[in-house]
N, C-alpha and C. Protein backbone atom coordinates (compact mmCIF):
# COMPACT_ATOMS: atom_id res chain seq x y z
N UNK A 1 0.85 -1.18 0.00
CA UNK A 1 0.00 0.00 0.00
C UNK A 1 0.89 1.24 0.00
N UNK A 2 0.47 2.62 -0.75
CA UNK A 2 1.11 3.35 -0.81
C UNK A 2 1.05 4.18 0.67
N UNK A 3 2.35 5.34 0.55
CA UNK A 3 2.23 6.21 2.07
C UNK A 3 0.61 7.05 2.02
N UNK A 4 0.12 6.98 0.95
CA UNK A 4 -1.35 7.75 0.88
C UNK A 4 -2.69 7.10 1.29
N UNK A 5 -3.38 7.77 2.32
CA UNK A 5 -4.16 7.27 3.16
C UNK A 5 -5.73 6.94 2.04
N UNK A 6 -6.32 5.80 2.77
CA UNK A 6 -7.53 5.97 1.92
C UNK A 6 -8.37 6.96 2.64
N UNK A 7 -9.62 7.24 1.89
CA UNK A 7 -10.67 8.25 2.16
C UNK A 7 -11.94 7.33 1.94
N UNK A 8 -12.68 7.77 2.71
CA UNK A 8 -14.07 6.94 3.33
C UNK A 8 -15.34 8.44 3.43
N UNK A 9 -16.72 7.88 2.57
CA UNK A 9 -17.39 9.11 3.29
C UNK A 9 -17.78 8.85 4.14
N UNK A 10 -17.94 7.57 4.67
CA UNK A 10 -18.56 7.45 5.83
C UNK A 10 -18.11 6.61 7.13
N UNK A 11 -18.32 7.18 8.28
CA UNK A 11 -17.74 6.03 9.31
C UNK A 11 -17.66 4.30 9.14
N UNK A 12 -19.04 4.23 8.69
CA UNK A 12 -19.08 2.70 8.46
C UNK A 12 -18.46 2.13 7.39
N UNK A 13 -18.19 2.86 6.81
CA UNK A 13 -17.35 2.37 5.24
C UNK A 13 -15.88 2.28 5.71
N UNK A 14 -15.52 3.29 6.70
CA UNK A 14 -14.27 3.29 7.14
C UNK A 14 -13.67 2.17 8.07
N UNK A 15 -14.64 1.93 8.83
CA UNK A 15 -14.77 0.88 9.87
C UNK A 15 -14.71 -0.46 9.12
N UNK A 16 -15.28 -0.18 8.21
CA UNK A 16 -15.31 -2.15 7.35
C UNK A 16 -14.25 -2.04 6.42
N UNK A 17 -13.50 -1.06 6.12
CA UNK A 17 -12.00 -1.14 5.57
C UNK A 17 -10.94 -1.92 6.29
N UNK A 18 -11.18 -1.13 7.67
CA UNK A 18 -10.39 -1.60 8.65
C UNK A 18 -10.24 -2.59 8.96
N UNK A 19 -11.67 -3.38 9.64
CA UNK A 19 -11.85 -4.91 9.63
C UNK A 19 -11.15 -5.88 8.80
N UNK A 20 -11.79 -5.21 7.38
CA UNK A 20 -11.22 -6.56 5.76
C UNK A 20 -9.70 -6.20 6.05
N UNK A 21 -9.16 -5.05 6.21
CA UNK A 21 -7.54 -5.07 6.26
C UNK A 21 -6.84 -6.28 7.62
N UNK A 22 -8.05 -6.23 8.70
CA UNK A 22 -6.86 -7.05 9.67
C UNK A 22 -7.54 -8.29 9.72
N UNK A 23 -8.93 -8.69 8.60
CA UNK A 23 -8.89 -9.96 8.36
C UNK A 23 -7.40 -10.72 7.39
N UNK A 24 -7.25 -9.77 6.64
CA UNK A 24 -6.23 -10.04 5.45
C UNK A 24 -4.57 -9.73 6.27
N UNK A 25 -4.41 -9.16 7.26
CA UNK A 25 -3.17 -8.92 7.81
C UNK A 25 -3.40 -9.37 9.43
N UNK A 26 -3.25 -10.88 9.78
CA UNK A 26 -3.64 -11.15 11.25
C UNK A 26 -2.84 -10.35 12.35
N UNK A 27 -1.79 -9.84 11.78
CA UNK A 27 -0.82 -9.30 13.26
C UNK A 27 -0.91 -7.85 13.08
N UNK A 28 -2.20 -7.33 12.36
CA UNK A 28 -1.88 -5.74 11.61
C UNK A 28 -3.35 -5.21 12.29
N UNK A 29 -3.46 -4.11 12.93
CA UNK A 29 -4.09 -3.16 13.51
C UNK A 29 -4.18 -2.00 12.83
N UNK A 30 -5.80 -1.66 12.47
CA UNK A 30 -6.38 -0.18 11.63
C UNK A 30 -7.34 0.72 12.55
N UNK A 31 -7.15 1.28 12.80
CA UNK A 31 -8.11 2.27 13.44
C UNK A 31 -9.05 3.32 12.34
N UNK A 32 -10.18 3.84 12.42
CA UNK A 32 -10.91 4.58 11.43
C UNK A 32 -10.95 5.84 12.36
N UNK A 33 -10.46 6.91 11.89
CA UNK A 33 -10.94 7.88 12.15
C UNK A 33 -11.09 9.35 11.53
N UNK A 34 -11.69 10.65 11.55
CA UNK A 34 -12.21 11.70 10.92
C UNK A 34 -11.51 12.61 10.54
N UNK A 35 -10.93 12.95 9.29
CA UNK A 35 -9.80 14.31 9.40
C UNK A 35 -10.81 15.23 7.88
N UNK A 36 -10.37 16.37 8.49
CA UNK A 36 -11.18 17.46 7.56
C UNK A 36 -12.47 16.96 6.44
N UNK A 37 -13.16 16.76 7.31
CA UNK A 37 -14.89 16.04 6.76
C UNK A 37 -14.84 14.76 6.35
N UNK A 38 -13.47 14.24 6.42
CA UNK A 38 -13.92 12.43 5.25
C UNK A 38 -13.19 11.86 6.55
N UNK A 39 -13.15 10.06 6.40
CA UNK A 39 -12.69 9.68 7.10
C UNK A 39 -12.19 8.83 6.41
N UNK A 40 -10.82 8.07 7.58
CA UNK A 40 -9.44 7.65 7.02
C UNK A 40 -9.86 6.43 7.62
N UNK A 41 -8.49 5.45 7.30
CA UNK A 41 -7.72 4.48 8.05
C UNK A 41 -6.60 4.31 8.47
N UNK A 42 -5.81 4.06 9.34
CA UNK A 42 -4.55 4.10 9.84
C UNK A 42 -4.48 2.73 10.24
N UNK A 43 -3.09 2.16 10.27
CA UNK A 43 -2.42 1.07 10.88
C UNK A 43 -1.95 1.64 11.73
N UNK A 44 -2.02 0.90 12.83
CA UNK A 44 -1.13 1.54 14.30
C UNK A 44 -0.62 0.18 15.02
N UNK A 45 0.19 0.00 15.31
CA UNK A 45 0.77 -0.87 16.66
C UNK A 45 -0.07 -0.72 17.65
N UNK A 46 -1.27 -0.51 18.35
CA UNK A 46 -2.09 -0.89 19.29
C UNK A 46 -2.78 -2.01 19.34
N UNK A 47 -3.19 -3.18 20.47
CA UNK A 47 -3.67 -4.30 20.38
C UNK A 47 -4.68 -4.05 19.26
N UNK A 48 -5.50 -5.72 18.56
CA UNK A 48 -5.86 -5.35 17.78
C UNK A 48 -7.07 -5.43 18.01
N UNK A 49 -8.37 -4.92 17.23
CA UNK A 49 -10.01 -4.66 17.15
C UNK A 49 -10.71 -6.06 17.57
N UNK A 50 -11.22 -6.12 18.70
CA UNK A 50 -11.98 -7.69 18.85
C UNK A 50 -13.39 -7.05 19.06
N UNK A 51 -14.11 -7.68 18.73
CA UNK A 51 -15.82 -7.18 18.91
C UNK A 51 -16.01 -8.07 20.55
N UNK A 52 -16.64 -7.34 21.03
CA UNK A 52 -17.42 -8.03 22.47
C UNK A 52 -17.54 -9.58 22.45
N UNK A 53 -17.80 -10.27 23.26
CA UNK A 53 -18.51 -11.76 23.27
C UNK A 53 -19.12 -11.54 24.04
N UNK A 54 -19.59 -10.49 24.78
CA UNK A 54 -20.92 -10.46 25.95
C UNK A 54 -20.79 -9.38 27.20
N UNK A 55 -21.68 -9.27 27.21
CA UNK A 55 -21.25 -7.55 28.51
C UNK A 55 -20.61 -8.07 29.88
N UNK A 56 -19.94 -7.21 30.28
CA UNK A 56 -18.53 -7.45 31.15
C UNK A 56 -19.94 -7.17 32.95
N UNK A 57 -19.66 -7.76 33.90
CA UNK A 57 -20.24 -7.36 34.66
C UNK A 57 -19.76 -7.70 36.16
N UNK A 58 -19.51 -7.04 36.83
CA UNK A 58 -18.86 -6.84 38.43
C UNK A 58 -19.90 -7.27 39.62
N UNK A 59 -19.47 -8.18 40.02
CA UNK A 59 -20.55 -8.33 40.98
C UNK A 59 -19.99 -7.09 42.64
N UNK A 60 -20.86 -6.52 43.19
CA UNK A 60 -20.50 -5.91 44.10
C UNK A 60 -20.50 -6.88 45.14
N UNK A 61 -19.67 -6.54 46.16
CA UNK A 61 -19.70 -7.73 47.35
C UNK A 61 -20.62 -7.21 48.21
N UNK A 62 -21.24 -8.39 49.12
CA UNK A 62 -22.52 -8.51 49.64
C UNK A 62 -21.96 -7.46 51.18
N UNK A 63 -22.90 -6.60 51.52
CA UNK A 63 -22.40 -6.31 52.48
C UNK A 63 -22.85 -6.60 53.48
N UNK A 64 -21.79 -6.43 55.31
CA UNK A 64 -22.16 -8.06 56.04
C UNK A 64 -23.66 -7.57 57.16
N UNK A 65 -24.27 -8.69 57.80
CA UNK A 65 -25.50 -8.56 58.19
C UNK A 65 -24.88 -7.85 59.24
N UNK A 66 -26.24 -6.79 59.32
CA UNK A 66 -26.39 -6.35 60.25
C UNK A 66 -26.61 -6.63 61.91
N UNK A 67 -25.95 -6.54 63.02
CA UNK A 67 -26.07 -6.86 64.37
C UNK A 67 -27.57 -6.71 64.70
N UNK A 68 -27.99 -7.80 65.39
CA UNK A 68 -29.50 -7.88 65.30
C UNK A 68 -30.11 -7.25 66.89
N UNK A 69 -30.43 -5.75 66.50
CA UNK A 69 -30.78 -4.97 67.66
C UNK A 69 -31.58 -5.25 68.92
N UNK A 70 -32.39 -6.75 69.16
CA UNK A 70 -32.54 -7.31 70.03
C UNK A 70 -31.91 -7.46 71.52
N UNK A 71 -32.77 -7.97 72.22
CA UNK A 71 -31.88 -8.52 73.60
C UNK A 71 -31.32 -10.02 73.01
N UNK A 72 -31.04 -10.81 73.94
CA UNK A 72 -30.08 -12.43 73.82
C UNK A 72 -32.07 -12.32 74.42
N UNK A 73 -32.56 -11.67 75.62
CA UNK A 73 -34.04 -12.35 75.98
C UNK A 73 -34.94 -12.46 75.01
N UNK A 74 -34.67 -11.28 73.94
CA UNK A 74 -35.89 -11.03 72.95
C UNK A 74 -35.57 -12.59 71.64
N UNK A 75 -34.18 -12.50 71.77
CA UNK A 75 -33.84 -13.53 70.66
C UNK A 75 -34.55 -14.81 70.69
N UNK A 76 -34.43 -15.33 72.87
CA UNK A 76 -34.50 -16.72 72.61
C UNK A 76 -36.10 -16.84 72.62
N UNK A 77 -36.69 -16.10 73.27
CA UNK A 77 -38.21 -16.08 73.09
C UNK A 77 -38.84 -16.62 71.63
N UNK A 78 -39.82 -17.34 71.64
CA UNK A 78 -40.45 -17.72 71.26
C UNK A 78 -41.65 -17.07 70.66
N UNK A 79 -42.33 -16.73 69.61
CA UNK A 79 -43.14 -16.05 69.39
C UNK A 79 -44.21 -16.99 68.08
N UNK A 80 -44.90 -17.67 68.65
CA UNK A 80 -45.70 -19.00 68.06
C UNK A 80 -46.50 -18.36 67.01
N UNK A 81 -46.91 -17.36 67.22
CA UNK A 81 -48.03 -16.38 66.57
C UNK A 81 -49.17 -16.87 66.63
N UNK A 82 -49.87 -17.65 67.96
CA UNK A 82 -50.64 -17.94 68.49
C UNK A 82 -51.40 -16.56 68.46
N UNK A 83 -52.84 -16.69 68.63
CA UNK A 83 -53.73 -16.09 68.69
C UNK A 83 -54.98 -15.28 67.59
């Protein structure tokens, strides 16, 4: 390819340049992005473009039970719910 960049009118056209280039070059990285109204492609040395396999998600840790504001009398009591 020559030192002259391609031109894209549109993001998505630019974006699927990129792709077919690092289907065709496995160790080669393209980024798409916007210079004076059209948009380009660049090769860059940054890891390369992987699409998602599924949303990333953090579980927060459980936070711990609360001290149970009772007496030890109120605890051991019994409350049948008789009546």
């Amino acid at each position: 390819m020559s030192d002259r960049r391609p031109s894209f009118e549109s993001k998505q056209e630019a974006e699927a340049f990129c792709r077919e280039r690092e289907r065709r070059e496995p160790k080669s990285s393209w980024l798409p992005f916007e210079a004076d109204g059209r948009w380009t492609a660049v090769r860059t040395n940054l890891p390369r473009h992987e699409e998602p396999l599924g949303t990333a998600t953090t579980a927060k840790p459980k936070p711990p039970e609360a001290d149970d504001p009772r007496t030890q009398q109120q605890r051991d009591t019994y409350w049948g719910g008789a009546g």
